[in-house]
Each structure stands twice: as structure tokens, then as C-alpha cells.
Protein backbone atom coordinates (compact mmCIF):
# COMPACT_ATOMS: atom_id res chain seq x y z
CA UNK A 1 -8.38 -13.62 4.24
CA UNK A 2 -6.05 -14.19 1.29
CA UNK A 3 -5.12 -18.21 2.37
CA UNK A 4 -4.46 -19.95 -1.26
CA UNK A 5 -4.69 -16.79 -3.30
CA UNK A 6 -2.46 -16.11 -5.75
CA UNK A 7 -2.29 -12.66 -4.94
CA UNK A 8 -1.34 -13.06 -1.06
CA UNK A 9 2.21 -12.80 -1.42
CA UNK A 10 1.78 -9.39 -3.32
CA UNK A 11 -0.57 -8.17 -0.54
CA UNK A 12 1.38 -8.92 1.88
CA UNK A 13 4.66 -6.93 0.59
CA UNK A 14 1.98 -4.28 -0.16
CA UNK A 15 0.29 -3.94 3.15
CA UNK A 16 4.37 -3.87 5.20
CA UNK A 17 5.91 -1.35 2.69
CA UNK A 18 2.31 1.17 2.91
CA UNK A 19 2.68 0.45 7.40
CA UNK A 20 6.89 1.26 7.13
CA UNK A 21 6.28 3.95 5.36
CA UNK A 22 3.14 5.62 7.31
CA UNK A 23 5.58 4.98 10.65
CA UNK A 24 9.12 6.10 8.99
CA UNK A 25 7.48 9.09 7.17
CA UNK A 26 4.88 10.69 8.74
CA UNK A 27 3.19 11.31 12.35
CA UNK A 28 2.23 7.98 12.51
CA UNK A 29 5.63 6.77 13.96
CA UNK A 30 5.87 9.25 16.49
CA UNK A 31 4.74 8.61 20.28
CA UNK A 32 0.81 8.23 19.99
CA UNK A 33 1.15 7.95 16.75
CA UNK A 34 -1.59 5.59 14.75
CA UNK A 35 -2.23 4.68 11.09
CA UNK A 36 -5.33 2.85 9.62
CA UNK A 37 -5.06 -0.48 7.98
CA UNK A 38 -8.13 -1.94 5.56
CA UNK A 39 -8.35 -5.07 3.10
CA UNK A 40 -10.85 -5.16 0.75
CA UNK A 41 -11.30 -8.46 -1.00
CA UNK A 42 -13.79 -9.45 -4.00
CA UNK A 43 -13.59 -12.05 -6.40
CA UNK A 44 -12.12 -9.01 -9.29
CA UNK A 45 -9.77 -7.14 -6.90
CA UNK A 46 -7.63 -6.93 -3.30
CA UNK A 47 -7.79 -3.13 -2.37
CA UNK A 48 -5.12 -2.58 0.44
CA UNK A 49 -5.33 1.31 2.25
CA UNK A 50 -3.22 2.33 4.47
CA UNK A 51 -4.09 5.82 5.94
CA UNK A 52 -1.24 7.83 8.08
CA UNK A 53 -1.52 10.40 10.72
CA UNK A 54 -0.06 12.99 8.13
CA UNK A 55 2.42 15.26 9.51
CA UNK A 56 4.47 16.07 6.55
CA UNK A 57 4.01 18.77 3.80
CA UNK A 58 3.99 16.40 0.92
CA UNK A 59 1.98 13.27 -0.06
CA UNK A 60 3.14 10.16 -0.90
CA UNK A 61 4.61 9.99 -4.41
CA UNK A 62 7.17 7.39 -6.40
CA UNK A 63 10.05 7.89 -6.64
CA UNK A 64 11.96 6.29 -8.84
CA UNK A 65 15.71 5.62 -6.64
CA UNK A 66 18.50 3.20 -8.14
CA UNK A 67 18.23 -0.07 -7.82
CA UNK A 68 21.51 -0.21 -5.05
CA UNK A 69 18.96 2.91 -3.21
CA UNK A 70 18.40 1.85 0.55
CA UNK A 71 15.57 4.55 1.17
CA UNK A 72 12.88 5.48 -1.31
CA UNK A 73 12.32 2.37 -3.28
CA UNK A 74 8.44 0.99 -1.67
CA UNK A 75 6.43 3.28 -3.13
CA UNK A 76 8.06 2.57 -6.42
CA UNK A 77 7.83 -1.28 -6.00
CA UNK A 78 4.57 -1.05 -4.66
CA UNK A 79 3.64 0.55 -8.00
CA UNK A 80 4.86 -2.09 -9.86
CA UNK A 81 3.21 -4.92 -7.92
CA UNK A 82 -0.07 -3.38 -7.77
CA UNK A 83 -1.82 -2.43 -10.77
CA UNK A 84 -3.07 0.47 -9.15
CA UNK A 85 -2.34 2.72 -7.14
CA UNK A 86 -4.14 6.25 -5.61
CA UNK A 87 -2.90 8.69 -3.17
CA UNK A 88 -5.33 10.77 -1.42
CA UNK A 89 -4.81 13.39 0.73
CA UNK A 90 -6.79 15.14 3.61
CA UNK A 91 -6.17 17.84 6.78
CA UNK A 92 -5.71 13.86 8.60
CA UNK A 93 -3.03 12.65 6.43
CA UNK A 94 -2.68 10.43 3.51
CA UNK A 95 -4.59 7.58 2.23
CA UNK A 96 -2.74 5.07 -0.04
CA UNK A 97 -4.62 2.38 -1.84
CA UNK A 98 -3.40 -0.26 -4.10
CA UNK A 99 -5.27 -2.33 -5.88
CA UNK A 100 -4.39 -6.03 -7.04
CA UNK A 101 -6.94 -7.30 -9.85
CA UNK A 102 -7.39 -10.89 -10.12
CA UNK A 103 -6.48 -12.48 -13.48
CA UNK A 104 -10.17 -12.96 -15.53
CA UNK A 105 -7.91 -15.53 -17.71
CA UNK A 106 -8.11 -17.99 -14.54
CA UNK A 107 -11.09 -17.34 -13.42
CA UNK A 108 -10.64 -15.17 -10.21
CA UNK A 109 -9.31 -16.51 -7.13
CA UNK A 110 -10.77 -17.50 -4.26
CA UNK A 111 -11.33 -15.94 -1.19
């Protein structure tokens, strides 16, 4: 979907750290366990969601580990890749999007 966008790479890193984190941290990584994966793409903005089975008693939230941390740094970096970024919660579990906005300066990017 993203094939010669500058904003591909980010995705990508987005979209593995939001799945790792729905399967290490919540319901979603146990047996039968499922999460929800959806790419939204316009010429303005990438929104990536990632929605787990819930299963914890907290949502989602950065954390902000040292930099030598080995657990609790991708929400963090996902914050600073994306230039948004909304957690919402339901009695299902968690939905986290991140947005990506395409630089206006170059004209969008194509899709």
C-alpha cells in the first residue's frame, strides 16, 4: 500500500511495535487470542490501529524508560515517530492509532 512512500519505513516500525505489544501485553497473546490490524491511507495522512483483545486493567500509555531500557520503550518511540497518537479504550480492549501526516511542503506522497 505504502510502495515508494516516504512514510513506509515509519509505518512499518509502527504497525510491529502496536502487534508486539497487543500479543506481549494483553489477551491477545494468549491461546485464541486475536488483535485487529487496519491501514488507512490518504494523500494527508497514514492512520495505523491496532486493536487488542484487552485483558489488562490499564490502557496503553508512554512511558518514558532509559534509553539502555529493554521493555517499555515502543509506545514511547511510537510517539515520537508518529505525530499522533490516541488510545481508546472499550469493555473489548484497546484501540491504538497513530497517525503519520504527509509533508504539505512536498506535496503529499503517493499512494
Amino acid at each position: 500500500m505504502l510502495r515508494g512512500s516516504p512514510l513506509a519505513d515509519d509505518a512499518e516500525l509502527i504497525v510491529s511495535e502496536l502487534s508486539a505489544n497487543a500479543i506481549l501485553h494483553t489477551a491477545s497473546g494468549r491461546e485464541h487470542g486475536t488483535f485487529h490490524l487496519a491501514v488507512a491511507v490518504s494523500a494527508q495522512v497514514v492512520a495505523v490501529s491496532v486493536t487488542d483483545d484487552g485483558g489488562t486493567g490499564t490502557a496503553p500509555k508512554v512511558e518514558h524508560q532509559d534509553q539502555d531500557a529493554e521493555h517499555g520503550r515502543g509506545l514511547g518511540m511510537v510517539s515520537v515517530i508518529a505525530h499522533r497518537v490516541v488510545v481508546h479504550d472499550s469493555d473489548q480492549g484497546h484501540t491504538v492509532t497513530a497517525e503519520l501526516y504527509a509533508d504539505a511542503r512536498r506535496g503529499g506522497f503517493p499512494c
